[in-house]
C-alpha atoms as a PDB file:
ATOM      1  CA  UNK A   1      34.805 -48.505 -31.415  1.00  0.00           C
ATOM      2  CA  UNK A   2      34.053 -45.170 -29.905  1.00  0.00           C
ATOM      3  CA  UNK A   3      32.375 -42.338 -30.969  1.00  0.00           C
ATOM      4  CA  UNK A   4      32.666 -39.037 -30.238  1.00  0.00           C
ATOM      5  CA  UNK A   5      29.316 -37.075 -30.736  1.00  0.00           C
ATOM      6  CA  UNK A   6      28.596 -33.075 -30.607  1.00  0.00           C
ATOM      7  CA  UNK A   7      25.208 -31.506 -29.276  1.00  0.00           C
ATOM      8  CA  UNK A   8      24.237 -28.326 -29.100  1.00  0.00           C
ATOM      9  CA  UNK A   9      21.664 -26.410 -27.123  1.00  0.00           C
ATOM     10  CA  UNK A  10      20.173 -23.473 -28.094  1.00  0.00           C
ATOM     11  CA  UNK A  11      20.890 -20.572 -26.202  1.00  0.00           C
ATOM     12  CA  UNK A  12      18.297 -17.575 -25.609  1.00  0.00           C
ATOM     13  CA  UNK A  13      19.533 -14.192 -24.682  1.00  0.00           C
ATOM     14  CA  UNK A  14      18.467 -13.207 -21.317  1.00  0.00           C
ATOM     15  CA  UNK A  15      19.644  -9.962 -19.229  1.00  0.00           C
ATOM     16  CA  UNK A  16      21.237 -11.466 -16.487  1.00  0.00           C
ATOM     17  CA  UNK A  17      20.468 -15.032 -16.492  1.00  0.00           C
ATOM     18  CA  UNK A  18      22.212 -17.805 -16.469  1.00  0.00           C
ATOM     19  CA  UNK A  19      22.571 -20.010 -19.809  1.00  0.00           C
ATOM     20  CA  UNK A  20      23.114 -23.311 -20.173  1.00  0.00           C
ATOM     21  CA  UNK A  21      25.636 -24.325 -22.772  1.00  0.00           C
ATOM     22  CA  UNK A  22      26.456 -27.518 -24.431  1.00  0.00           C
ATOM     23  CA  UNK A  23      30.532 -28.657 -25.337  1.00  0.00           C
ATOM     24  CA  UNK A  24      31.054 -31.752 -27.120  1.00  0.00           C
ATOM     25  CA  UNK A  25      31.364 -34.879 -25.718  1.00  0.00           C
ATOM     26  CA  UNK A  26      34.365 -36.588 -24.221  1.00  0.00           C
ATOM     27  CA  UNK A  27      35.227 -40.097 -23.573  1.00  0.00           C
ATOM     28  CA  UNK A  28      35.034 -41.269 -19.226  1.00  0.00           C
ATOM     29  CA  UNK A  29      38.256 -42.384 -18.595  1.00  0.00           C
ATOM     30  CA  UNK A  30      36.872 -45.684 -17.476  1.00  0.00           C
ATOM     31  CA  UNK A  31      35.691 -46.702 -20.791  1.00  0.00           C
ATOM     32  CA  UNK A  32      37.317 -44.604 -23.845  1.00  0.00           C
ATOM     33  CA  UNK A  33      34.281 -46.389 -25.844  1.00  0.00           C
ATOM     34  CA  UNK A  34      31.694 -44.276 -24.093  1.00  0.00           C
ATOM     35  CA  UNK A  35      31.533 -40.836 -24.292  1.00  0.00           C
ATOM     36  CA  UNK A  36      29.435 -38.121 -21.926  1.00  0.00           C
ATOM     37  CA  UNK A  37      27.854 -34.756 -22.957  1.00  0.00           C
ATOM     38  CA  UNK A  38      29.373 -32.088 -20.726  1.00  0.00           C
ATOM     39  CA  UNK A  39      27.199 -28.992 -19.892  1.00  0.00           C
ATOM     40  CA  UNK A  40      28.444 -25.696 -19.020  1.00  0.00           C
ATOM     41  CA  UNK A  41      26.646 -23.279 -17.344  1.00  0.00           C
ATOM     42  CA  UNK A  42      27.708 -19.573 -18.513  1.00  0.00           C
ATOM     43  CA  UNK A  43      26.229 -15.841 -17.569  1.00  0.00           C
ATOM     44  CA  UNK A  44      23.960 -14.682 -20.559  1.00  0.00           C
ATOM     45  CA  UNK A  45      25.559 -11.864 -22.289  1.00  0.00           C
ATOM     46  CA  UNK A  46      23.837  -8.480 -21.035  1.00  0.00           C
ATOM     47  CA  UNK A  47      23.072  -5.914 -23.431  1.00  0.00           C
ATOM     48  CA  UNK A  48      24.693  -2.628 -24.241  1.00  0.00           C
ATOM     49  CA  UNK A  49      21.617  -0.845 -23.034  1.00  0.00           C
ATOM     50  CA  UNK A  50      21.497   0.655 -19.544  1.00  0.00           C
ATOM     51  CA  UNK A  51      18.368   0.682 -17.562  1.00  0.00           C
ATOM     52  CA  UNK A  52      16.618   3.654 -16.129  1.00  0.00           C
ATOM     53  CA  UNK A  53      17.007   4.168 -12.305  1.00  0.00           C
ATOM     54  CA  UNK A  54      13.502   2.884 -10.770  1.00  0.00           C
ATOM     55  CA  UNK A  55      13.486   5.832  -8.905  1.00  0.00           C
ATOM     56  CA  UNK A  56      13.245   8.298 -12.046  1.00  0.00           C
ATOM     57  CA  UNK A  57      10.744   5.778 -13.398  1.00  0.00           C
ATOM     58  CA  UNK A  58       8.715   6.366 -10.672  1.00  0.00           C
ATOM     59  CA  UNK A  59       9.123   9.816 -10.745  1.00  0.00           C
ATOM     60  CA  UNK A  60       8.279  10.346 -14.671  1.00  0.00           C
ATOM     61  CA  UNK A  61       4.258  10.203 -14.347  1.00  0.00           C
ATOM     62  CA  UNK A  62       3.894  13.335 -11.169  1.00  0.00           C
ATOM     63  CA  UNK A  63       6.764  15.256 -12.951  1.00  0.00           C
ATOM     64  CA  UNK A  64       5.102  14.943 -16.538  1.00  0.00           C
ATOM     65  CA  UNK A  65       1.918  15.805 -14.976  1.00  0.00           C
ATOM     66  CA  UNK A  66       3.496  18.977 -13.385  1.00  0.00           C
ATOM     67  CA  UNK A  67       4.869  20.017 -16.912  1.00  0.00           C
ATOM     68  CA  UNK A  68       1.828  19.588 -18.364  1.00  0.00           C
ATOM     69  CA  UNK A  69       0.328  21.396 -15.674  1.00  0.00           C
ATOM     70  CA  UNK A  70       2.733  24.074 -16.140  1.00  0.00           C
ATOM     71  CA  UNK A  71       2.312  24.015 -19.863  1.00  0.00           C
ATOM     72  CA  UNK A  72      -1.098  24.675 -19.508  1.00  0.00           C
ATOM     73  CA  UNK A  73      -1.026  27.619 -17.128  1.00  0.00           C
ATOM     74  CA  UNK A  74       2.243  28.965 -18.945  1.00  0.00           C
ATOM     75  CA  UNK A  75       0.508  29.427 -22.756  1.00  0.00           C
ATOM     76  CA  UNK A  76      -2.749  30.704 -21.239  1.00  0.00           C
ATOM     77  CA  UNK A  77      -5.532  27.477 -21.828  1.00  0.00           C
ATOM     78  CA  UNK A  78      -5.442  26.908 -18.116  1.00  0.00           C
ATOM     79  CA  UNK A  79      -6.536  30.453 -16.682  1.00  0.00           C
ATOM     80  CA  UNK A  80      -5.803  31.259 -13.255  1.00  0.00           C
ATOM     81  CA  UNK A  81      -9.366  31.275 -12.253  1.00  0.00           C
ATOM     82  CA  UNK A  82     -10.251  28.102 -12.899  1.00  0.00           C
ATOM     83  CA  UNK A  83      -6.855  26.206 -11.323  1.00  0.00           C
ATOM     84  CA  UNK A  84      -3.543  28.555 -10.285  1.00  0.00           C
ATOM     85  CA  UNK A  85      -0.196  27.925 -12.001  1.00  0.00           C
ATOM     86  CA  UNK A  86       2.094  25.486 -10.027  1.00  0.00           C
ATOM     87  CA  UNK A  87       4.496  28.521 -10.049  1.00  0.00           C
ATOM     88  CA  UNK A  88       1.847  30.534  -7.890  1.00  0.00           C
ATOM     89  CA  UNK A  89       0.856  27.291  -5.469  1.00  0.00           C
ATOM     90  CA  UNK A  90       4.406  26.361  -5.256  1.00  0.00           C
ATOM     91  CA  UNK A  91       4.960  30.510  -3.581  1.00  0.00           C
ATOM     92  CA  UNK A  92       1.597  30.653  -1.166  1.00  0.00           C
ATOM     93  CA  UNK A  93       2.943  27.101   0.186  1.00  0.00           C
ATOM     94  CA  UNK A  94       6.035  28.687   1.280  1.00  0.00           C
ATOM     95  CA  UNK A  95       4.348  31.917   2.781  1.00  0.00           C
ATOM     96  CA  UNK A  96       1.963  28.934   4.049  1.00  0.00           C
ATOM     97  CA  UNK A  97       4.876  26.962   6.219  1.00  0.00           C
ATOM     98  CA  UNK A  98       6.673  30.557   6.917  1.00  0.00           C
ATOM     99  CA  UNK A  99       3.726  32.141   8.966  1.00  0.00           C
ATOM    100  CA  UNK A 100       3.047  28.255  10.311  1.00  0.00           C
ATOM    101  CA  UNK A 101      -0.423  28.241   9.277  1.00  0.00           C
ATOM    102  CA  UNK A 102      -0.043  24.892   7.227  1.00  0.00           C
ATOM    103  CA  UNK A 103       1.967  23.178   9.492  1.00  0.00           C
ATOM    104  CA  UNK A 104      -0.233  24.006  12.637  1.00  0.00           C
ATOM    105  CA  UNK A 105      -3.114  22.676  10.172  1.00  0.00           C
ATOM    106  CA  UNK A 106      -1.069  19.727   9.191  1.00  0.00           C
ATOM    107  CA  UNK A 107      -0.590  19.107  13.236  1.00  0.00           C
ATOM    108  CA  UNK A 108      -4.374  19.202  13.868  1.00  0.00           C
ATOM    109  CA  UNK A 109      -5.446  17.119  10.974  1.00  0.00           C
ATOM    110  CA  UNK A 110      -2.529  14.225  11.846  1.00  0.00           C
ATOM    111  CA  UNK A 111      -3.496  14.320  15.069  1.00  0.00           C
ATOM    112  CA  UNK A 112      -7.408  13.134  14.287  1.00  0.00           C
ATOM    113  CA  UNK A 113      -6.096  10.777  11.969  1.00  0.00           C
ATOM    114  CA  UNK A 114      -4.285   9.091  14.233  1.00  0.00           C
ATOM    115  CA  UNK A 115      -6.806   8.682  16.901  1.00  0.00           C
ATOM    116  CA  UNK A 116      -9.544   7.994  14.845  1.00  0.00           C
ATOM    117  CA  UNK A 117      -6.899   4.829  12.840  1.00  0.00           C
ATOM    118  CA  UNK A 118      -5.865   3.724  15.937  1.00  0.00           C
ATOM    119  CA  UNK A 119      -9.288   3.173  17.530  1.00  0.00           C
ATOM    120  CA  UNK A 120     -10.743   1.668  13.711  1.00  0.00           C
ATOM    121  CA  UNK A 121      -7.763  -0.629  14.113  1.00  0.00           C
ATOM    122  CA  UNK A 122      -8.084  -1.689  17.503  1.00  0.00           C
ATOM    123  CA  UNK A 123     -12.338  -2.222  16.603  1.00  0.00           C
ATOM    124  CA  UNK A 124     -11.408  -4.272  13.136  1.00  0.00           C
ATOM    125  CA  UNK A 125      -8.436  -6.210  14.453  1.00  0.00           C
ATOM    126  CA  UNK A 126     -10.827  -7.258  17.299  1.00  0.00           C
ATOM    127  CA  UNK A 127     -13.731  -8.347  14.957  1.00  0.00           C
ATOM    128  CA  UNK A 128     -11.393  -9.832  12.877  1.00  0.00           C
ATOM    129  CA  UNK A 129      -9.799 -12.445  15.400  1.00  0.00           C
ATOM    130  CA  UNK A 130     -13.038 -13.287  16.602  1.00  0.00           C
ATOM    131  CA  UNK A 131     -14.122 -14.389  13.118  1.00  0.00           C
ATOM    132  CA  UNK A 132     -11.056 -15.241  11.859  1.00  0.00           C
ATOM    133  CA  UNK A 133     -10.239 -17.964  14.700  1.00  0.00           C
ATOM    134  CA  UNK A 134     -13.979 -19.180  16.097  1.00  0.00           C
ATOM    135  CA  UNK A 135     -16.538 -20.589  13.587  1.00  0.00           C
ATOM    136  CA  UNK A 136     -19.284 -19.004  16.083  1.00  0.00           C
ATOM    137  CA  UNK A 137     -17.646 -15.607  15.951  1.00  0.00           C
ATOM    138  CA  UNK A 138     -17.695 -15.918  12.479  1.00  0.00           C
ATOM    139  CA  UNK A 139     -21.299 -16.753  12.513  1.00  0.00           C
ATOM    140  CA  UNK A 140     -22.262 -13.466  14.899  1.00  0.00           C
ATOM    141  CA  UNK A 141     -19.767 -11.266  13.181  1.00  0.00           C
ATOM    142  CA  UNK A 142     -19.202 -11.591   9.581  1.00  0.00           C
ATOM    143  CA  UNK A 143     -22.627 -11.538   8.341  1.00  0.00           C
ATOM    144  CA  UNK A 144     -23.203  -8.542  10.452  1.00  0.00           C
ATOM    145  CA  UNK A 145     -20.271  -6.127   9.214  1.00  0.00           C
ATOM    146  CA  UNK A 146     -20.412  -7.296   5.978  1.00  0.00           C
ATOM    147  CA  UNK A 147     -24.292  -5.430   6.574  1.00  0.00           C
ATOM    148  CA  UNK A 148     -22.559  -2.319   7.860  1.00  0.00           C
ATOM    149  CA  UNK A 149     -19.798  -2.349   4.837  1.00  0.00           C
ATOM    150  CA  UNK A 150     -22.428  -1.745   2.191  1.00  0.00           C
ATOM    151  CA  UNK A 151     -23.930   1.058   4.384  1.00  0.00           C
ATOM    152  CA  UNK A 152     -22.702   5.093   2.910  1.00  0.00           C
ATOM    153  CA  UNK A 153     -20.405   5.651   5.864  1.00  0.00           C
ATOM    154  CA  UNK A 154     -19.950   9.293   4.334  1.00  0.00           C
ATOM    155  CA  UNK A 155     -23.799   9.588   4.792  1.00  0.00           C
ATOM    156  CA  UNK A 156     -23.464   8.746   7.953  1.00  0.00           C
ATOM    157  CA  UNK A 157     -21.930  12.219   8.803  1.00  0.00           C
ATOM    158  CA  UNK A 158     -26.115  13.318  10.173  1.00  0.00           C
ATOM    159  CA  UNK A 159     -26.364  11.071  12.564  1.00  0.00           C
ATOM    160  CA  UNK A 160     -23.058  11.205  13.935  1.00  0.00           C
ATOM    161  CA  UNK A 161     -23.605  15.428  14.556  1.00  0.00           C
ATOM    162  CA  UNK A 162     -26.786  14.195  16.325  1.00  0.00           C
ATOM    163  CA  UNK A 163     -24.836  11.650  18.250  1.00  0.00           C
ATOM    164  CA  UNK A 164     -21.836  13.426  19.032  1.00  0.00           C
ATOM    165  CA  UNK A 165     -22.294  16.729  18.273  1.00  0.00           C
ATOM    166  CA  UNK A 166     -20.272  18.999  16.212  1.00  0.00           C
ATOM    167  CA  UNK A 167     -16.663  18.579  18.004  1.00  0.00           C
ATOM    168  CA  UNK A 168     -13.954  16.721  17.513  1.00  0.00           C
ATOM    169  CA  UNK A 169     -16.120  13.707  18.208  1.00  0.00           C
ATOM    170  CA  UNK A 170     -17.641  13.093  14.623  1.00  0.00           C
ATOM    171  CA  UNK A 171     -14.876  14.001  13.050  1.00  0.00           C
ATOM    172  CA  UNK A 172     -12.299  10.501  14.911  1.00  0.00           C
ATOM    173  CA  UNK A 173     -15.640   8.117  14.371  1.00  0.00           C
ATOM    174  CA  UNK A 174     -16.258   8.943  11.062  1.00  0.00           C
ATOM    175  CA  UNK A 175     -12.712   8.364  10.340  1.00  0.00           C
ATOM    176  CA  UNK A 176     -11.921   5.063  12.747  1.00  0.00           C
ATOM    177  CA  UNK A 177     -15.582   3.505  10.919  1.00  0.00           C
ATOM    178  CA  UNK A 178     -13.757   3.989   7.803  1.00  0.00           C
ATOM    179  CA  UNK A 179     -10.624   1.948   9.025  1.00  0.00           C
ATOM    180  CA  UNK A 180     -12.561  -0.822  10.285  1.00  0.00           C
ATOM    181  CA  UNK A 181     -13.678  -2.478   7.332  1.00  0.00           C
ATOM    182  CA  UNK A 182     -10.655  -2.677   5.546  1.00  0.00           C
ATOM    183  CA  UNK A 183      -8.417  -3.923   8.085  1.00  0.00           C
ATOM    184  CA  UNK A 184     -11.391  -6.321   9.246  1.00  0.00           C
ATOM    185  CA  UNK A 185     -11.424  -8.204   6.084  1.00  0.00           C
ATOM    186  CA  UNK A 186      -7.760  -8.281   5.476  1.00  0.00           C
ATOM    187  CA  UNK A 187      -7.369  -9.652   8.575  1.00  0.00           C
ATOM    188  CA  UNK A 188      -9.877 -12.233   8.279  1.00  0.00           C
ATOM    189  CA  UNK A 189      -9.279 -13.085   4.862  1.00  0.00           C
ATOM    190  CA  UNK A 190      -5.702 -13.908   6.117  1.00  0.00           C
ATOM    191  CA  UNK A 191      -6.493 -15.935   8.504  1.00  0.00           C
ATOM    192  CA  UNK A 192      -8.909 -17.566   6.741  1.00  0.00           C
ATOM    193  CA  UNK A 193      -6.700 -18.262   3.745  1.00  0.00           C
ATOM    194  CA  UNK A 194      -3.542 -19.871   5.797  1.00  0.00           C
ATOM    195  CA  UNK A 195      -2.844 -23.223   4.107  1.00  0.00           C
ATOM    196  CA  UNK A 196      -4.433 -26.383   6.279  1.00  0.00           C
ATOM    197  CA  UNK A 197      -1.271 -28.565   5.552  1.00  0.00           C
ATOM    198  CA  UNK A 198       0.657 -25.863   7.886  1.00  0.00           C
ATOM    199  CA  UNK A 199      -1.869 -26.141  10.375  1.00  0.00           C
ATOM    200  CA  UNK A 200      -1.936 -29.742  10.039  1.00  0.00           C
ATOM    201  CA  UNK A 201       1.539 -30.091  10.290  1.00  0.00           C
ATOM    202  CA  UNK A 202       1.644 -28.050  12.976  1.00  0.00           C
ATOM    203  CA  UNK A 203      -0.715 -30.219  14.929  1.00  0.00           C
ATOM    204  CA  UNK A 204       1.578 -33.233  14.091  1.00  0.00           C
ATOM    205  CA  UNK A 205       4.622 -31.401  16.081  1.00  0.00           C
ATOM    206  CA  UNK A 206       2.586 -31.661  19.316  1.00  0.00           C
ATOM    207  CA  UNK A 207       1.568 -27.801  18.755  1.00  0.00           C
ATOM    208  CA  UNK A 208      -1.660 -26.803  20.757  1.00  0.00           C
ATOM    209  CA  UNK A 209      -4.367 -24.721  19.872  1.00  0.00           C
ATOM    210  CA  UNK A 210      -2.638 -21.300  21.549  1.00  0.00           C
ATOM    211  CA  UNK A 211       0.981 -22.865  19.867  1.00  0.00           C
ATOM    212  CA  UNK A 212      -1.015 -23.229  16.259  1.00  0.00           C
ATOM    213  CA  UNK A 213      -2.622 -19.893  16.741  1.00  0.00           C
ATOM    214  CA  UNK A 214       0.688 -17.939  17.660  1.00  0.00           C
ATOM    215  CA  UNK A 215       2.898 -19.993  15.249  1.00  0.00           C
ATOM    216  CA  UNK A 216       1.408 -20.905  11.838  1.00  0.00           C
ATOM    217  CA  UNK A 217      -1.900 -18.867  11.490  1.00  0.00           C
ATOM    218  CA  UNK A 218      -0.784 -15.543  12.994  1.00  0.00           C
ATOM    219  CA  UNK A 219       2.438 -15.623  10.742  1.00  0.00           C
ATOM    220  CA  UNK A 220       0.812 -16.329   7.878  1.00  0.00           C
ATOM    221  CA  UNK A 221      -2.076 -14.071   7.881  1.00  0.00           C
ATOM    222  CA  UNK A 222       0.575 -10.934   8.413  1.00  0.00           C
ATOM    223  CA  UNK A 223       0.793 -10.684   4.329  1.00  0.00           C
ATOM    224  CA  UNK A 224      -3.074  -9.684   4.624  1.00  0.00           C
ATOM    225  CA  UNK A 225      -2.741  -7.799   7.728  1.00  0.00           C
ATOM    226  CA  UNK A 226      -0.766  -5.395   6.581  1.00  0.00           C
ATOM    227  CA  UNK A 227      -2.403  -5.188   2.883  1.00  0.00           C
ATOM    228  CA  UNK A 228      -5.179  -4.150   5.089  1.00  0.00           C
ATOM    229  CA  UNK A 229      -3.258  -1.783   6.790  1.00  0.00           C
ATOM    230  CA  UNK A 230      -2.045   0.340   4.102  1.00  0.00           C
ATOM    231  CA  UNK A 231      -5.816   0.416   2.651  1.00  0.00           C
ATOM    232  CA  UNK A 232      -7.045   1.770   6.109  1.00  0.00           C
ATOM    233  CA  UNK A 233      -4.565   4.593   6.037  1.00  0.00           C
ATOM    234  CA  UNK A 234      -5.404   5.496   2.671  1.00  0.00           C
ATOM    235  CA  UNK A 235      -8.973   5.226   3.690  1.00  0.00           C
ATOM    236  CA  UNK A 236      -8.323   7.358   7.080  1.00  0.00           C
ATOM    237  CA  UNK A 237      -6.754  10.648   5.003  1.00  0.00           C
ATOM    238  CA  UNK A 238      -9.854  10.186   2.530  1.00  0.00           C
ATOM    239  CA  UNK A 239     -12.335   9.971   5.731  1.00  0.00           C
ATOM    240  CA  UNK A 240     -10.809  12.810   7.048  1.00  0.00           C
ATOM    241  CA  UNK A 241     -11.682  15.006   4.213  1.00  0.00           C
ATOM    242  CA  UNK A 242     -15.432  14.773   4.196  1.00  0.00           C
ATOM    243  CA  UNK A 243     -15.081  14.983   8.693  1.00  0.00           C
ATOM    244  CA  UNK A 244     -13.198  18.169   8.596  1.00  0.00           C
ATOM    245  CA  UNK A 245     -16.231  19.438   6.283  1.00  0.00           C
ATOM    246  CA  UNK A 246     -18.130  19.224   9.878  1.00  0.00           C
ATOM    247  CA  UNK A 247     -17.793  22.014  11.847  1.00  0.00           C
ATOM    248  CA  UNK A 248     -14.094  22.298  11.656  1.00  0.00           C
ATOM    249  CA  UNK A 249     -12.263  25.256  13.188  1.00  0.00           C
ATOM    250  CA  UNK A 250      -8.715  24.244  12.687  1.00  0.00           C
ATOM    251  CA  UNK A 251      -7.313  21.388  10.022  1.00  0.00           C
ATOM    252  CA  UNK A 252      -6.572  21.278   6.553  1.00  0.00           C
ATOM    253  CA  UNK A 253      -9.776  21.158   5.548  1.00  0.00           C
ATOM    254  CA  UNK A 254     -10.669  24.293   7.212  1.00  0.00           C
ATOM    255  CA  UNK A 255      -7.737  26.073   5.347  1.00  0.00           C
ATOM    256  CA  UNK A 256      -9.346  24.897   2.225  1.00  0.00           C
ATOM    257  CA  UNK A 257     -13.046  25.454   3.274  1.00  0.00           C
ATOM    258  CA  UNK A 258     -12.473  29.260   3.594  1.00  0.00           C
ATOM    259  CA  UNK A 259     -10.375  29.075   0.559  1.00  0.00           C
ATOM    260  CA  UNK A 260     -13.475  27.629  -1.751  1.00  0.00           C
ATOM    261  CA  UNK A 261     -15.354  31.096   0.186  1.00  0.00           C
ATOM    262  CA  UNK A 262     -13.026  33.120  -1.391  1.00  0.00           C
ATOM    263  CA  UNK A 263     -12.509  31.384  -4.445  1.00  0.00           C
ATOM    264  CA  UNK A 264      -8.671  30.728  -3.614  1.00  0.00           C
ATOM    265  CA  UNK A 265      -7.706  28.148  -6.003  1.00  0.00           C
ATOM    266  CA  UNK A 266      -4.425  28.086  -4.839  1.00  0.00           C
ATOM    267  CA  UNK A 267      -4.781  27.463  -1.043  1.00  0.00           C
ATOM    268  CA  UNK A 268      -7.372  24.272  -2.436  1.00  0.00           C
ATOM    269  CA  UNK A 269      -4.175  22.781  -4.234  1.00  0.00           C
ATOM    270  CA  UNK A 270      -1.956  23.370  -1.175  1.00  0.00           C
ATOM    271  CA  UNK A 271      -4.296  21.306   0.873  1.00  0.00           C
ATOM    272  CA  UNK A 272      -5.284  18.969  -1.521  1.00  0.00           C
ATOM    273  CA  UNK A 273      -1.500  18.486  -2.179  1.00  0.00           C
ATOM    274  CA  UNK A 274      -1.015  18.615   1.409  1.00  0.00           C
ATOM    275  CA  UNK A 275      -3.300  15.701   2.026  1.00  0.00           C
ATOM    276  CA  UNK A 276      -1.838  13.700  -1.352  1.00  0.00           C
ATOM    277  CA  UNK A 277       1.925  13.526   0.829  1.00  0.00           C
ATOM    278  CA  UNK A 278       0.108  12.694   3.847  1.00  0.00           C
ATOM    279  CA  UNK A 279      -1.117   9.711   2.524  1.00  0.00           C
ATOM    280  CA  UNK A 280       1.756   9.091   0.216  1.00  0.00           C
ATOM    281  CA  UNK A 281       3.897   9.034   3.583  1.00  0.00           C
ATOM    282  CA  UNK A 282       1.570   6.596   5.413  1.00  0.00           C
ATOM    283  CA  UNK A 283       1.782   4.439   2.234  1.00  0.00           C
ATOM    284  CA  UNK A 284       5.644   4.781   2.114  1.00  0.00           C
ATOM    285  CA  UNK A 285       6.194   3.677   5.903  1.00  0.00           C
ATOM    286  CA  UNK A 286       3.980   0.349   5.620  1.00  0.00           C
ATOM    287  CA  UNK A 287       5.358  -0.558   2.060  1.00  0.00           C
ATOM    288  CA  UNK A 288       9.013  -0.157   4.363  1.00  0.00           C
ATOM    289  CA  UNK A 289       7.582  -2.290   7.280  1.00  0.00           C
ATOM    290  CA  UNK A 290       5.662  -4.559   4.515  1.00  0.00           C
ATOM    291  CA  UNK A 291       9.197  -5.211   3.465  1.00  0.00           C
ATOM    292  CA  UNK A 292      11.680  -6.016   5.914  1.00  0.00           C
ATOM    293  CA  UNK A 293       8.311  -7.210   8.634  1.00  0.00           C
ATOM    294  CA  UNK A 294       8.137 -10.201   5.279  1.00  0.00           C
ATOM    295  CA  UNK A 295      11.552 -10.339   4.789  1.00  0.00           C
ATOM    296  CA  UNK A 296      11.591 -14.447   5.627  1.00  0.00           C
ATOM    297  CA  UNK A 297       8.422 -14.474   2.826  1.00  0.00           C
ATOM    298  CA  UNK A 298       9.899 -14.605  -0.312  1.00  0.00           C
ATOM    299  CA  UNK A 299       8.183 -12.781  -3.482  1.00  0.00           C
ATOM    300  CA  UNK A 300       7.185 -12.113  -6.636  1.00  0.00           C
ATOM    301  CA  UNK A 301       8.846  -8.674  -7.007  1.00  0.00           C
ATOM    302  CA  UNK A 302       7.548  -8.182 -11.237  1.00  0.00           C
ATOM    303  CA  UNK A 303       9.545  -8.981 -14.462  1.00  0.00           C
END
């Protein structure tokens, strides 16, 4: 005798997922007495709603703070004494760029950062193998800048005048000391947290130490190498403000020292805005090599 049952399966809206759905059964043509469930699979229906571009999401918080900013300065609870309107900051950074003072500041200030990141790089990287790939070098080096971490590297700033006087000197260690430590602990953290069954499968493939090193643990601590990275550039533009405080004839910070003299609250928020891109560019180009540098890696990339 054969029977013919139905079953269905629930099915839960999802934007743009895939649904499994259940038809009733039919009998194999082998034996008409059996009969087998047949599942579709069918796109979700999608709402009639249409998302916000990610870009104007990301855009909403700094333009609704401008507004508000504007708001404030516009109605009169924001006097131009305390903080200038955006209108007014928005004018003296044109005249700014037009007479080249900002961007020969800009040049100046870019210019320590760099040398300063590249020689903390260089420094942490360094420490960072060591520890990362000998259990003595971890011994003789973690311990010791995990010490130096803790120390106030912006109260440092004495002893480097002392130690390199009041040039340019100061100015690249103070920032390359604050680049160390983060991309020293990424670094080793990364290498540290590479998954033994890779290693150990690696040795099984007739890999050597030099073929483990360049193929499984290098590879997989780049995801921590390069978290590192984009905290050290963060780090350098921060570093950079308290070392142009030293002595500092040229540089952003300069602009904005004589502009605290003068009580030129507008020239402050042209170089603290100034240094906010800066940093928002560094953190723009690593998120870009973060993504196609991982592109084999695949992620979580949010709900």
């Amino acid at each position: 005798m054969s029977t013919h049952q139905t079953s269905t399966l629930p099915v839960v809206p999802d934007d743009g997922a895939v649904v499994p759905t259940a038809r009733a059964a039919e009998p194999t043509p082998g034996n008409p007495g059996r009969s087998v469930a047949r599942v579709e699979i069918r796109p979700a229906r999608t709402g009639s709603r249409r998302s916000v571009p990610r870009p104007l999401r990301r855009a909403a918080g700094p333009l609704g703070t401008l507004l508000l900013w504007w708001l404030l300065s516009a109605t009169g609870v924001l006097s131009p004494e305390v903080l200038a309107s955006p209108v007014t900051v928005f004018g003296k950074a044109l005249s700014m760029i037009a007479d080249g003072e900002l961007p020969t500041a800009i040049a100046v200030s870019g210019q320590r950062v760099a040398l300063g990141f590249l020689i903390g790089a260089l420094v942490g990287t360094a420490l960072a193998l060591v520890a990362g790939l000998l259990r003595l070098g971890e011994d003789l080096v973690d311990s010791t800048v995990g010490m130096f971490r803790t120390l106030p590297w912006v109260g440092l700033i004495p002893l480097f005048i002392i130690w390199f006087g009041i040039n340019e000197e100061p100015k690249i260690a103070l920032i390359a000391l604050g680049v160390t430590f983060p991309i020293y602990f990424n670094i080793y953290a990364g290498i540290r947290g590479v998954d033994a069954q890779l290693v150990e499968a690696g040795r099984v493939l007739g890999l050597r130490r030099w073929g483990l090193i360049r193929h499984v643990v290098l590879p997989g601590a780049l995801p921590g190498a390069l978290v590192g990275l984009r905290y050290a550039l963060g780090t350098a533009w921060l570093a950079l403000v308290w070392a142009e405080q030293v002595n500092a004839s040229q540089g952003i910070g300069y602009l904005m020292n004589n502009a605290q003299q003068f009580f030129q609250t507008d020239v402050i928020v042209v170089c603290l805005v100034t240094y906010a891109v800066l940093g928002l560019l560094c953190d723009l180009l690593v998120r870009l090599a973060t993504k196609y540098g991982l592109a084999w890696r695949a992620n979580f990339e949010g709900a």
